[in-house]
N, C-alpha and C. Protein backbone atom coordinates (compact mmCIF):
# COMPACT_ATOMS: atom_id res chain seq x y z
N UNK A 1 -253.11 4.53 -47.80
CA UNK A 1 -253.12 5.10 -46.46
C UNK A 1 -254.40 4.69 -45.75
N UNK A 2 -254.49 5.15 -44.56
CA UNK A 2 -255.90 4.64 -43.50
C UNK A 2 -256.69 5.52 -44.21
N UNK A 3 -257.61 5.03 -43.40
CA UNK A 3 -259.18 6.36 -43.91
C UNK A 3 -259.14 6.73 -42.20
N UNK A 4 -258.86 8.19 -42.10
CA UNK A 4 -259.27 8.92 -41.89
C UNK A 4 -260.75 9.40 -40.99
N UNK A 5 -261.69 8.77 -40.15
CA UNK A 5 -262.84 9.55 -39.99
C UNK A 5 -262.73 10.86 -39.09
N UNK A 6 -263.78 11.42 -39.71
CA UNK A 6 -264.60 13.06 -39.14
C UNK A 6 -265.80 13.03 -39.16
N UNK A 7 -266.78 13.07 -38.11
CA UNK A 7 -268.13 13.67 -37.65
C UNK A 7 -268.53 14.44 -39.58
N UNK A 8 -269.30 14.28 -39.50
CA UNK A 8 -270.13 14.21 -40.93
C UNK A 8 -271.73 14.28 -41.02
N UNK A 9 -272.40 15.55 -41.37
CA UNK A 9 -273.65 15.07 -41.62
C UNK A 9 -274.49 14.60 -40.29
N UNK A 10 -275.03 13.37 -40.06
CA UNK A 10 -276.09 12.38 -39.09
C UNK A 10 -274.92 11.43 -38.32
N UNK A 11 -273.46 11.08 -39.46
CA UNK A 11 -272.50 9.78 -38.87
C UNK A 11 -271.44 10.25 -38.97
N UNK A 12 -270.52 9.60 -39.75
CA UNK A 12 -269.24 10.02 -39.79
C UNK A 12 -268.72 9.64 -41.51
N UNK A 13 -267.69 10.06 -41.83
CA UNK A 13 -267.36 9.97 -43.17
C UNK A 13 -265.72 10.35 -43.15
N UNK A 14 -265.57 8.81 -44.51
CA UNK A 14 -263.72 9.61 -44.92
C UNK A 14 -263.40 9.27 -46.31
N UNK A 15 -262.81 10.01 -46.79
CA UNK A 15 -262.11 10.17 -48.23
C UNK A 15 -261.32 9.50 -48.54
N UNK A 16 -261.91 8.93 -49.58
CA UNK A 16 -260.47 8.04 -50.17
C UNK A 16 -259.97 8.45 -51.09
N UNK A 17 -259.32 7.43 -52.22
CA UNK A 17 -259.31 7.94 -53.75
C UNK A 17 -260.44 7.27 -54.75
N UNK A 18 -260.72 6.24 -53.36
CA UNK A 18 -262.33 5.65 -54.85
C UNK A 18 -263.39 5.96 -54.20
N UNK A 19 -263.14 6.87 -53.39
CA UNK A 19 -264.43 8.07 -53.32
C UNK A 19 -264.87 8.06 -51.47
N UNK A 20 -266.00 7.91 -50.95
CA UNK A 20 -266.01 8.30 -49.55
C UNK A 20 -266.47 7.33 -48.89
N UNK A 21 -266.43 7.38 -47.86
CA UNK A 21 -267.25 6.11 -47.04
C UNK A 21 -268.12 7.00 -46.17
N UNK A 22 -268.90 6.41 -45.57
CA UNK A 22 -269.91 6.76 -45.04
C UNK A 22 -270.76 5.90 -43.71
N UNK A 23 -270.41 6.44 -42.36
CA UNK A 23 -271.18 5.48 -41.37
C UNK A 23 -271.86 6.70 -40.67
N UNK A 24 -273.76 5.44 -40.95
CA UNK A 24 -274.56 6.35 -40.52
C UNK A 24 -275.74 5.40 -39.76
N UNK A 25 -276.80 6.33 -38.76
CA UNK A 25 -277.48 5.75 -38.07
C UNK A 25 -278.86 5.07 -39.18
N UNK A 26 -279.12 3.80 -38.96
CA UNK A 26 -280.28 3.54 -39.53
C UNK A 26 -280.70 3.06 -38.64
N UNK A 27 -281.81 3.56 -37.98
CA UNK A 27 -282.84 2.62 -36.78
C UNK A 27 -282.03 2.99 -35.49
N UNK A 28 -282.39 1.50 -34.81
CA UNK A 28 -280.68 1.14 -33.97
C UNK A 28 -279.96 1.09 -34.05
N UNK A 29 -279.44 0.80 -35.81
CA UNK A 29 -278.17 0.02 -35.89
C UNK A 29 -277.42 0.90 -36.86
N UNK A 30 -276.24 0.05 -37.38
CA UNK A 30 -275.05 1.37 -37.86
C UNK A 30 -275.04 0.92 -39.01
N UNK A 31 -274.78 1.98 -40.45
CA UNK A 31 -274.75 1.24 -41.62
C UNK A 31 -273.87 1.97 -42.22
N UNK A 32 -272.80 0.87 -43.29
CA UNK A 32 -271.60 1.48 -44.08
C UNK A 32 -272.02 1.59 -45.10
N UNK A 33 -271.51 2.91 -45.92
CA UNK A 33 -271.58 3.02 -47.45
C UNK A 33 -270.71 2.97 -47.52
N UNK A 34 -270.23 2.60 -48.95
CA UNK A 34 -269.01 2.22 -49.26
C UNK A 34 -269.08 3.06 -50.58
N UNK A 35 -268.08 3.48 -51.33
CA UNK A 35 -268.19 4.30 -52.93
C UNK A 35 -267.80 3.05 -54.04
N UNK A 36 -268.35 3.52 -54.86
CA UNK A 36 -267.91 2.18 -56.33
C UNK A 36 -268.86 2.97 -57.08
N UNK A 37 -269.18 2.11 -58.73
CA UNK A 37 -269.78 2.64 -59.62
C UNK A 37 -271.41 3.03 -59.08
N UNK A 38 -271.93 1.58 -58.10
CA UNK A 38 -273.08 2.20 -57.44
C UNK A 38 -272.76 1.92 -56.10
N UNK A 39 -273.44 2.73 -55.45
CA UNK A 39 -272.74 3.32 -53.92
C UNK A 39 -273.91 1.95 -52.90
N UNK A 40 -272.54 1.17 -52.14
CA UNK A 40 -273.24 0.06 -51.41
C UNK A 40 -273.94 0.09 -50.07
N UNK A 41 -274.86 0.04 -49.81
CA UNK A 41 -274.66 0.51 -48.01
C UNK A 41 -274.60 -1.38 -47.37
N UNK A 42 -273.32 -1.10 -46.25
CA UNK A 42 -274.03 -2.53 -45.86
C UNK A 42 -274.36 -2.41 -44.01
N UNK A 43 -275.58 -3.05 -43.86
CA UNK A 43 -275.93 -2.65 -42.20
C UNK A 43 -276.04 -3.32 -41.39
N UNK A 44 -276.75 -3.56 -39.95
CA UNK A 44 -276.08 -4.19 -39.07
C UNK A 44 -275.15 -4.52 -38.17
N UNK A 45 -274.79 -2.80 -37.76
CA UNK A 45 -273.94 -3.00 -37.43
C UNK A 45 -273.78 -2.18 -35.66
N UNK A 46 -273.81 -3.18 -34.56
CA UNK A 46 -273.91 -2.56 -33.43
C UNK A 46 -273.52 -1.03 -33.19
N UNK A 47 -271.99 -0.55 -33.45
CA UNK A 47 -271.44 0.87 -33.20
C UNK A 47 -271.05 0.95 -34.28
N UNK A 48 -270.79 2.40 -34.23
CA UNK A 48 -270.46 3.18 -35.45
C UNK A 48 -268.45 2.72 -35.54
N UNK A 49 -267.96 2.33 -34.51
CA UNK A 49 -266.60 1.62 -34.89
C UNK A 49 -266.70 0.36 -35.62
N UNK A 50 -267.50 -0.79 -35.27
CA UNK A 50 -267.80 -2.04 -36.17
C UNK A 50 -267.55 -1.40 -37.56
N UNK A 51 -268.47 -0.55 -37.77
CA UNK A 51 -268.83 -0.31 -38.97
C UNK A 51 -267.34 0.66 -40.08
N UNK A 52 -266.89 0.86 -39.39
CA UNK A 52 -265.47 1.86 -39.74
C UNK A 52 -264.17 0.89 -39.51
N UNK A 53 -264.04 0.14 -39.45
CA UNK A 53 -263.58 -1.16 -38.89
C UNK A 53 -263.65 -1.94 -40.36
N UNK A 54 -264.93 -2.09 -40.64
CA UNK A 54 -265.18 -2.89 -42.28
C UNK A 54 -265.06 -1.96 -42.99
N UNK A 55 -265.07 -0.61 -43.22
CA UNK A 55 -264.93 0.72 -43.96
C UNK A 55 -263.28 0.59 -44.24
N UNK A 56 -262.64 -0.28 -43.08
CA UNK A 56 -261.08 0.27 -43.66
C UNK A 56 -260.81 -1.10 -44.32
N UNK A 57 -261.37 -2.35 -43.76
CA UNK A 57 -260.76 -3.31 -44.56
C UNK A 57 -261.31 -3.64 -45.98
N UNK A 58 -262.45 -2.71 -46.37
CA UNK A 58 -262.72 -2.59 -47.78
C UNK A 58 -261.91 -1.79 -48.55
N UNK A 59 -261.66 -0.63 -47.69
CA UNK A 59 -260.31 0.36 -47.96
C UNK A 59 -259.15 -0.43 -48.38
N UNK A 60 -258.35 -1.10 -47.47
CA UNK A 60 -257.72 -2.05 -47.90
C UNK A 60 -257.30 -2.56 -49.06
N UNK A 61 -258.81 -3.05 -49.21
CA UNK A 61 -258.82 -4.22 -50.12
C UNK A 61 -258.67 -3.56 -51.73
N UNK A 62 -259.49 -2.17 -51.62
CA UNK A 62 -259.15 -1.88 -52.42
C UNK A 62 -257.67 -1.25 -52.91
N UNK A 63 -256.84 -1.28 -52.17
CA UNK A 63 -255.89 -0.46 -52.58
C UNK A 63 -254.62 -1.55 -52.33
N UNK A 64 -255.68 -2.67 -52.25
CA UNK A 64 -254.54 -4.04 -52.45
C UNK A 64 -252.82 -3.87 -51.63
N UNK A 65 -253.59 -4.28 -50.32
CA UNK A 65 -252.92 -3.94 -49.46
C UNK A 65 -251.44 -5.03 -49.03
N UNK A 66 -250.48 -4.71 -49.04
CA UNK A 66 -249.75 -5.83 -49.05
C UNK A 66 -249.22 -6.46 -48.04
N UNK A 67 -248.87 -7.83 -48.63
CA UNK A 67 -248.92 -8.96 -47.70
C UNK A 67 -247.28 -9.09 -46.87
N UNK A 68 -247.27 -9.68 -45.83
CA UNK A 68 -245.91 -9.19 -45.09
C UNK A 68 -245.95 -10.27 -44.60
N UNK A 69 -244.37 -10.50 -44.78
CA UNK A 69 -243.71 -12.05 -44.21
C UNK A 69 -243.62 -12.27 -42.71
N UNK A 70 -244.27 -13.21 -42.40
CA UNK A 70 -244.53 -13.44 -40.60
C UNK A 70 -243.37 -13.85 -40.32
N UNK A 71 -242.75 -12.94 -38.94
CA UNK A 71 -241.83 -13.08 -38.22
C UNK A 71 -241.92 -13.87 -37.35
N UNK A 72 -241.15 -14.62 -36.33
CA UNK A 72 -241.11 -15.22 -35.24
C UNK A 72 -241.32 -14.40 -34.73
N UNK A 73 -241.11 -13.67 -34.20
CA UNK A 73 -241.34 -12.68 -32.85
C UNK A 73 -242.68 -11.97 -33.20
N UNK A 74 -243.65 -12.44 -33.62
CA UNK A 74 -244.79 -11.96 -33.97
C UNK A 74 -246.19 -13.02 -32.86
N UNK A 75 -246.82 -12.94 -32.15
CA UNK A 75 -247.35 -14.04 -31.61
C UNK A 75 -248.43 -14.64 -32.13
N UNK A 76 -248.32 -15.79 -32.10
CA UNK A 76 -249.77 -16.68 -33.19
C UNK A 76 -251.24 -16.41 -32.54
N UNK A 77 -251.84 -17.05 -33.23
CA UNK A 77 -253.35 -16.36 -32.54
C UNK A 77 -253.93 -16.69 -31.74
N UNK A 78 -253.38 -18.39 -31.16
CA UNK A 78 -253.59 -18.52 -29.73
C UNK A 78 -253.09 -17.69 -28.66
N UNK A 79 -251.79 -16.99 -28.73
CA UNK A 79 -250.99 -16.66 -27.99
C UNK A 79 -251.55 -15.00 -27.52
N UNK A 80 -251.87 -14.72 -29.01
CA UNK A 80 -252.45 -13.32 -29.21
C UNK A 80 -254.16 -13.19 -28.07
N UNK A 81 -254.56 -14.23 -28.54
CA UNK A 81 -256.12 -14.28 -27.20
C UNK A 81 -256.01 -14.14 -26.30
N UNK A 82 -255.00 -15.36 -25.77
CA UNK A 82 -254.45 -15.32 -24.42
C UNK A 82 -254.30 -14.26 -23.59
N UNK A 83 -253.34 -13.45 -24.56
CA UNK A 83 -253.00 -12.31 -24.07
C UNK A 83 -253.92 -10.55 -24.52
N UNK A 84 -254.82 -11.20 -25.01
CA UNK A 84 -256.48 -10.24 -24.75
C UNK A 84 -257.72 -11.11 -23.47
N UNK A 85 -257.53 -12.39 -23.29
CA UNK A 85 -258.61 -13.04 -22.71
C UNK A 85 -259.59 -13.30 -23.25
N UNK A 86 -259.15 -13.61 -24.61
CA UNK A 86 -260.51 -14.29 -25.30
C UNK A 86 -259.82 -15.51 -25.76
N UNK A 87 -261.18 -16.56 -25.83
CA UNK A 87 -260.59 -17.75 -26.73
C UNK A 87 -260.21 -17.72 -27.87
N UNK A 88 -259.49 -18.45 -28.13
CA UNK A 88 -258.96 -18.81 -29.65
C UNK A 88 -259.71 -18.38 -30.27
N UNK A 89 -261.19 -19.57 -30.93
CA UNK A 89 -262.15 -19.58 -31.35
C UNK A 89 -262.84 -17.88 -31.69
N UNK A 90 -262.95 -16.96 -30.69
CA UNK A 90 -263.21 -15.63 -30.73
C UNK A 90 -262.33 -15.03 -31.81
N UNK A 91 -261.05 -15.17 -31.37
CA UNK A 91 -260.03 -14.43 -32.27
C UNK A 91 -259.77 -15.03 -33.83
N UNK A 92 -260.36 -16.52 -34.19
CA UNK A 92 -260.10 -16.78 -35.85
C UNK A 92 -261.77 -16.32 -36.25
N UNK A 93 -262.65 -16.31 -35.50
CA UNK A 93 -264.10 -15.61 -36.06
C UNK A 93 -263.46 -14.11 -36.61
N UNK A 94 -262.85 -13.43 -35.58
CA UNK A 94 -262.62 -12.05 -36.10
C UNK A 94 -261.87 -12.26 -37.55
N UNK A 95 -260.47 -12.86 -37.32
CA UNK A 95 -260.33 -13.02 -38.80
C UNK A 95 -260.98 -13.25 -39.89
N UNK A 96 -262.04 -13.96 -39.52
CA UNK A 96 -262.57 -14.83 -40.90
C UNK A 96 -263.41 -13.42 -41.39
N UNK A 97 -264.28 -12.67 -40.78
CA UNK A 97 -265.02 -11.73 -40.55
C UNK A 97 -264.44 -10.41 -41.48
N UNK A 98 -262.76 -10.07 -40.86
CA UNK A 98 -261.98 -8.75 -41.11
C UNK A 98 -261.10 -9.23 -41.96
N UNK A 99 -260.61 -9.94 -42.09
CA UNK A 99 -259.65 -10.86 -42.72
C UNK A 99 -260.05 -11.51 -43.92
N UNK A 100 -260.87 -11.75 -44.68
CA UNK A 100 -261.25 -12.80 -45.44
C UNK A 100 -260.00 -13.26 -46.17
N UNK A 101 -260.22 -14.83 -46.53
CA UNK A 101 -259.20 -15.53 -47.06
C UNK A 101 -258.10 -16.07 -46.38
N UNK A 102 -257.84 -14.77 -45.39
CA UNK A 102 -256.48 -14.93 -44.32
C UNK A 102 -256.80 -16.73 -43.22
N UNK A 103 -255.76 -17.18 -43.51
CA UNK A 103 -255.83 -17.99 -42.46
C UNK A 103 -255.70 -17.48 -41.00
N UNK A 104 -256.56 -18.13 -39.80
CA UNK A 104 -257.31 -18.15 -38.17
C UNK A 104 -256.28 -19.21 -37.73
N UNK A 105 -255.53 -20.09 -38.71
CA UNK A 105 -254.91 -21.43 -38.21
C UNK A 105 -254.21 -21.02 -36.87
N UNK A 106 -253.91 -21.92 -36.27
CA UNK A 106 -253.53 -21.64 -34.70
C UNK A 106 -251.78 -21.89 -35.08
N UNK A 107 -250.68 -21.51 -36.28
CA UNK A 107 -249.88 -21.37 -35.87
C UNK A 107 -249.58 -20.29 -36.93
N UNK A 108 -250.66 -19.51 -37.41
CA UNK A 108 -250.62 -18.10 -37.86
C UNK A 108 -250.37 -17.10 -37.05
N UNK A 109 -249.11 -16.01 -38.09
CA UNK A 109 -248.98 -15.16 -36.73
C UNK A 109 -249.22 -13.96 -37.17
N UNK A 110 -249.59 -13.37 -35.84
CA UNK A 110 -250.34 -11.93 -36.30
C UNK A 110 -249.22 -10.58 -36.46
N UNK A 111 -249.05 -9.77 -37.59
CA UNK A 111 -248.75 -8.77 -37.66
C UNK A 111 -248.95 -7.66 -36.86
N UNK A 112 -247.70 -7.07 -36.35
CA UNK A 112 -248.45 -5.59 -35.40
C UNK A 112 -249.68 -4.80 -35.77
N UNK A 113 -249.79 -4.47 -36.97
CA UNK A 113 -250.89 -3.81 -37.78
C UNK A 113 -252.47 -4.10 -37.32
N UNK A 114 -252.08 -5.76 -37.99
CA UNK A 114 -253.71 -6.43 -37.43
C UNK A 114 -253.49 -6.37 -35.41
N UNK A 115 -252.52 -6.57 -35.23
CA UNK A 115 -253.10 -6.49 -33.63
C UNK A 115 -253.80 -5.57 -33.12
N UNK A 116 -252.77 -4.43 -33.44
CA UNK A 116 -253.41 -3.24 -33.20
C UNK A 116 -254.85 -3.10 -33.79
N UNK A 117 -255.54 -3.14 -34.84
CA UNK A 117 -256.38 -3.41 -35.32
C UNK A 117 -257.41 -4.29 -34.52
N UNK A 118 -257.01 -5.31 -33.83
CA UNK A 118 -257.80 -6.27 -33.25
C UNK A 118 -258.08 -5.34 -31.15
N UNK A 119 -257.05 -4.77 -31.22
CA UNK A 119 -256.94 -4.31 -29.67
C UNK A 119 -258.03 -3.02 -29.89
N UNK A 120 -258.04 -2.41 -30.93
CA UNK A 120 -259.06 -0.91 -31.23
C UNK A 120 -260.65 -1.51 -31.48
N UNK A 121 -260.65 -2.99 -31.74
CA UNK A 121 -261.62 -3.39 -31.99
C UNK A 121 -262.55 -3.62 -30.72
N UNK A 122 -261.45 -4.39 -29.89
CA UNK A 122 -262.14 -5.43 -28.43
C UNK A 122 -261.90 -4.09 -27.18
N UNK A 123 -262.08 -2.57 -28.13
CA UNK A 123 -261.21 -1.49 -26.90
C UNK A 123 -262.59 -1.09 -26.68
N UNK A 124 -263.15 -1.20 -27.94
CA UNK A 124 -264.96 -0.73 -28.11
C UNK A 124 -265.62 -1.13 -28.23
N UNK A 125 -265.96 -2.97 -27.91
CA UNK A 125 -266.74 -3.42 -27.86
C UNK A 125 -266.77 -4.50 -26.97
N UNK A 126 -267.90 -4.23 -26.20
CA UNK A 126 -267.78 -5.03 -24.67
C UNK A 126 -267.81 -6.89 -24.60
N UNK A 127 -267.04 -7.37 -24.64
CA UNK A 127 -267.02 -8.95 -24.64
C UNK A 127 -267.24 -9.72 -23.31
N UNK A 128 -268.17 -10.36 -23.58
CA UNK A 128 -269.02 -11.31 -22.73
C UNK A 128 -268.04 -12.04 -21.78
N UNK A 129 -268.13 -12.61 -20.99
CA UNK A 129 -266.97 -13.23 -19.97
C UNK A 129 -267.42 -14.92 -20.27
């Protein structure tokens, strides 16, 4: 399932089953803990969404999230920019970034999931013209 955040403490925090995540202020910037045998923080991170954003695709990853057969009626990732107003180029960085492994190729097509995912992303963070 998603994670979940709630106001927590200094940041925000959500429960998993391999334990909690954690986004909190360090300095300026925003930093994720992540749970495992030793607890990771990783930082750098403009808003506290960036950072909950990589909180779910570690989530994800851990719970080995599965892979789904691309439809035609799904739009590729040129098509998908287009229709946010960013370049290509913008939109396979995000993949490479949120996505690891996933092919950016320009006749990859994006799942509703990740769109949505990509539209909550560019909803909160202001992109340069």
């Amino acid at each position: 399932m998603y994670l979940q955040w709630s106001a927590g403490g200094d940041g925000y925090e959500a429960t998993a089953t391999e334990g909690t995540y954690r986004v909190l202020p360090r300095g300026d910037e925003w930093c994720l803990e992540r749970p495992g045998a030793r607890t990771t923080r990783i930082g750098g991170f403009s808003t506290p969404a960036e950072a909950m954003a990589w909180g779910a695709d570690l989530h994800a990853v851990q719970r080995g999230a599965v892979a789904r057969e691309p439809q035609p009626g799904w739009p590729t990732v040129a098509e998908f920019a287009r229709e946010l107003g960013l370049a290509a180029s913008v939109l396979r960085s995000w993949l490479a970034v949120h996505e690891p492994g996933s092919s950016g190729g320009p006749r990859r097509r994006l799942d509703p999931t990740t769109r949505e995912r990509i539209r909550a992303y560019y909803a909160s963070v202001p992109v340069a013209s």
